[in-house]
Protein backbone atom coordinates (compact mmCIF):
# COMPACT_ATOMS: atom_id res chain seq x y z
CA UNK A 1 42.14 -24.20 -168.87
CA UNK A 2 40.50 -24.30 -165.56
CA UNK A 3 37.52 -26.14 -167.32
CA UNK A 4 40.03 -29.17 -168.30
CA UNK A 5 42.21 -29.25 -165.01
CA UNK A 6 41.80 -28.17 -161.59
CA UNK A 7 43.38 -25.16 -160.57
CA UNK A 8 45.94 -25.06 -158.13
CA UNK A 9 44.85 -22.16 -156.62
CA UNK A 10 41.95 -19.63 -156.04
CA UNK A 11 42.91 -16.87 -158.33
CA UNK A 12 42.64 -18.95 -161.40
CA UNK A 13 39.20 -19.16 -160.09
CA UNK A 14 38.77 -15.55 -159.83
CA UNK A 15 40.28 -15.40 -163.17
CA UNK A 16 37.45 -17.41 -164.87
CA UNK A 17 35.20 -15.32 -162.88
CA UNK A 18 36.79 -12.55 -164.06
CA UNK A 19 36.05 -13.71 -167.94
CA UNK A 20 32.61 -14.83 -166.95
CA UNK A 21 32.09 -10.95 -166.05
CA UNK A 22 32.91 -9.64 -169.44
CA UNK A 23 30.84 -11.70 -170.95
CA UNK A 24 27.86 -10.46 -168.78
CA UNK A 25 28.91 -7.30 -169.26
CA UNK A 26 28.90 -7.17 -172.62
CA UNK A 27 25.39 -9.12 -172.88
CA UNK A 28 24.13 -6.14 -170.28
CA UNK A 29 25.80 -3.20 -172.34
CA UNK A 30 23.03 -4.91 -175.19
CA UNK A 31 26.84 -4.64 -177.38
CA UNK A 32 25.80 -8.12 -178.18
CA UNK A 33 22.68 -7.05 -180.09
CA UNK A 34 20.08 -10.38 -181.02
CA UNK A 35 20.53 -13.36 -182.77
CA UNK A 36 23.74 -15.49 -182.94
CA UNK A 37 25.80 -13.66 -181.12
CA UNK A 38 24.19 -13.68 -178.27
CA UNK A 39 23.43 -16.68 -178.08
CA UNK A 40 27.04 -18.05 -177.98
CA UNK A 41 27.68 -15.33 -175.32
CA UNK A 42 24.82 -16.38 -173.47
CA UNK A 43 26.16 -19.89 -174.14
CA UNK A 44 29.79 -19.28 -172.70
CA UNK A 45 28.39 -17.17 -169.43
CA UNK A 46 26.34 -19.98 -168.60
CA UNK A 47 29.54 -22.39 -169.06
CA UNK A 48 31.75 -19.97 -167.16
CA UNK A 49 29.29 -20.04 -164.41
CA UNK A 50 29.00 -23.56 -163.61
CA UNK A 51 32.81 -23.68 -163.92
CA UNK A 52 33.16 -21.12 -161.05
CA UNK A 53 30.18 -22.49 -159.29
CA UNK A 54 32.11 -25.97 -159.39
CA UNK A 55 35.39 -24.76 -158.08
CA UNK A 56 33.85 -22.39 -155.72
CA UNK A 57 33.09 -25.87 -153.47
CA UNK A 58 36.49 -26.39 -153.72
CA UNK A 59 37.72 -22.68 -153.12
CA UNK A 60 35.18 -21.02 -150.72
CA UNK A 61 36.43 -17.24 -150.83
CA UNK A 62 34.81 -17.45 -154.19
CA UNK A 63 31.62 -18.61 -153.65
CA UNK A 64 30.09 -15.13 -152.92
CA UNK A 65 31.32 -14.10 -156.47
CA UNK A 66 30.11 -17.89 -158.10
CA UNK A 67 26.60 -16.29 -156.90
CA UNK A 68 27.01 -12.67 -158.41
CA UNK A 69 28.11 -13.79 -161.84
CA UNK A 70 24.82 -17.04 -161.45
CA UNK A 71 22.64 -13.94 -160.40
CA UNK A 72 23.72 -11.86 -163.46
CA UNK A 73 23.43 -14.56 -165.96
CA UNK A 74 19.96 -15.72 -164.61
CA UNK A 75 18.82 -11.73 -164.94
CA UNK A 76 20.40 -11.58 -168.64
CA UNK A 77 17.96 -14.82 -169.61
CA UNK A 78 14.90 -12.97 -167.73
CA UNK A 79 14.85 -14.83 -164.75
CA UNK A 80 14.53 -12.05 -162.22
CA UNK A 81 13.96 -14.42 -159.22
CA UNK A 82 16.50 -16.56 -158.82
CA UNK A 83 18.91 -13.56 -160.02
CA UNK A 84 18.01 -12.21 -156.33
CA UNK A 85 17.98 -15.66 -154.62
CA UNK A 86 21.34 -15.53 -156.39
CA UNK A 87 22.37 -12.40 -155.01
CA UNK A 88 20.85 -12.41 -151.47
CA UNK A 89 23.29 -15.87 -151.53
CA UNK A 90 26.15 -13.94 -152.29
CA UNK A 91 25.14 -11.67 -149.79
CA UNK A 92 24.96 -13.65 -146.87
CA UNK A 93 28.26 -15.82 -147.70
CA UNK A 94 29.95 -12.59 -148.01
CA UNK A 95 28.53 -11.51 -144.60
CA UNK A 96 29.91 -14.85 -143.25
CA UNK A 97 32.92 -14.93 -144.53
CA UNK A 98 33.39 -11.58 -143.29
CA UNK A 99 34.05 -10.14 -146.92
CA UNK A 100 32.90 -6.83 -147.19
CA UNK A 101 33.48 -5.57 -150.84
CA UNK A 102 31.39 -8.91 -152.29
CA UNK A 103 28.46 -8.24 -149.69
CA UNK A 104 28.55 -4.55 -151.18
CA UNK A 105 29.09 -5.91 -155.04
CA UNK A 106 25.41 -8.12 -154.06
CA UNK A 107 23.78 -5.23 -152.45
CA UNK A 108 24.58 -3.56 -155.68
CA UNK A 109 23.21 -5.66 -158.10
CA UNK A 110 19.76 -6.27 -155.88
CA UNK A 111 19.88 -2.12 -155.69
CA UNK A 112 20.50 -1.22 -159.12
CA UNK A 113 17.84 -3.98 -160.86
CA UNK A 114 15.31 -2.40 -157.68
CA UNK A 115 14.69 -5.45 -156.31
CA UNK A 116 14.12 -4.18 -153.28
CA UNK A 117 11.67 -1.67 -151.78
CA UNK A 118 14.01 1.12 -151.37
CA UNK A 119 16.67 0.37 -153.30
CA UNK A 120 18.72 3.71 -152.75
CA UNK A 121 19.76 2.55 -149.32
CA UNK A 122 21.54 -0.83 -150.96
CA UNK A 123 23.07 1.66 -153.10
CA UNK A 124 24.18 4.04 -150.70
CA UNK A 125 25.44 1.37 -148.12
CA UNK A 126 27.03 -0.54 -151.07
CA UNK A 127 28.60 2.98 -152.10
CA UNK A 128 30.21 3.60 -148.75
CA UNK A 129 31.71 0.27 -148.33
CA UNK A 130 33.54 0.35 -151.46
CA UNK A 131 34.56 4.06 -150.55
CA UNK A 132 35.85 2.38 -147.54
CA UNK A 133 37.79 -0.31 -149.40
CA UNK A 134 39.37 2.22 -152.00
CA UNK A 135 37.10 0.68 -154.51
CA UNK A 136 36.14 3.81 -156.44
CA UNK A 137 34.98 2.87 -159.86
CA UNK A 138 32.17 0.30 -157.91
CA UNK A 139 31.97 3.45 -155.62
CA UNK A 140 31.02 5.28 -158.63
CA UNK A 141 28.78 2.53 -160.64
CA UNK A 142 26.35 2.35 -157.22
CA UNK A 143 26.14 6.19 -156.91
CA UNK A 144 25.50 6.82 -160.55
CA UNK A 145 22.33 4.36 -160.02
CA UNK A 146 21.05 6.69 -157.20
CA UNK A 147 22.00 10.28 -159.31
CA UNK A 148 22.64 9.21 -163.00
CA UNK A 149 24.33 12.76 -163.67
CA UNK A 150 27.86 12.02 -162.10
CA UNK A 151 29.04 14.95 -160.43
CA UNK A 152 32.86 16.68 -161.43
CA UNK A 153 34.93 14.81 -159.01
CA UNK A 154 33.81 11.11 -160.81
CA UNK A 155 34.22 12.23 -164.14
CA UNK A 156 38.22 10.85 -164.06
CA UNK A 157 36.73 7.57 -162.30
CA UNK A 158 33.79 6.80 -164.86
């Protein structure tokens, strides 16, 4: 819908985001296997992204998160450069915008793809800013990258 008429507010924007996400995410889980299927996900993530990209001019607060989901589709078609000049974007509009949980979500996709020297302390910071926020499940996903055996107390939030 928000591909045939402009929205009339942000959160249909964050709701195509929101789609474009599962799509990455089931590209990254490697659910979609090879082949056809893949390609029409690939396809659809790529569409979704310039949609949110496009409204994000029009809708700033989602510009950070046009980057995340542009970084995470350039890293599903192997281009690992421009995923972090994708990210690092998000990044610093986040920081400007003074919008903490999509600085952390950036700092955890440069972190856990280590595109970064020491990737543990993206992790970590990222990890303690969503702790801050009440974000536990991202709380989780960035600590698992730094110990992949989750201790007792995440077990309920993974």
């Amino acid at each position: 819908l928000v591909a045939v008429r402009p929205p009339t507010g942000y959160h249909w924007v964050d709701c195509a985001a929101a789609a474009v996400e599962v799509y990455l995410g089931v590209l990254e889980g490697g659910i979609a296997g090879d082949g056809k299927y893949r390609t029409e996900l690939t396809r659809k993530a790529a569409v979704g992204c310039h949609i949110v990209s496009r409204l994000s001019r029009t809708f700033g607060s989602v510009r950070p998160r046009s980057y995340l989901v542009i970084g995470r589709l350039h890293w599903q078609q192997g281009r690992r450069w421009r995923a972090l000049r994708a990210w690092r974007a998000a990044g610093r509009e986040a920081t400007r915008m003074d919008m903490p949980f999509e600085r952390a979500r950036a700092r955890l996709e440069i972190g856990r793809h280590g595109l970064t020297p020491e990737p543990e302390l993206l992790l970590r910071d990222a990890a303690r800013t969503f702790r801050s926020l009440g974000a536990r499940q991202f709380e989780a996903a960035a600590l698992a990258v730094c110990d992949p055996a989750p201790s007792k107390e995440w077990a309920d939030v993974l």
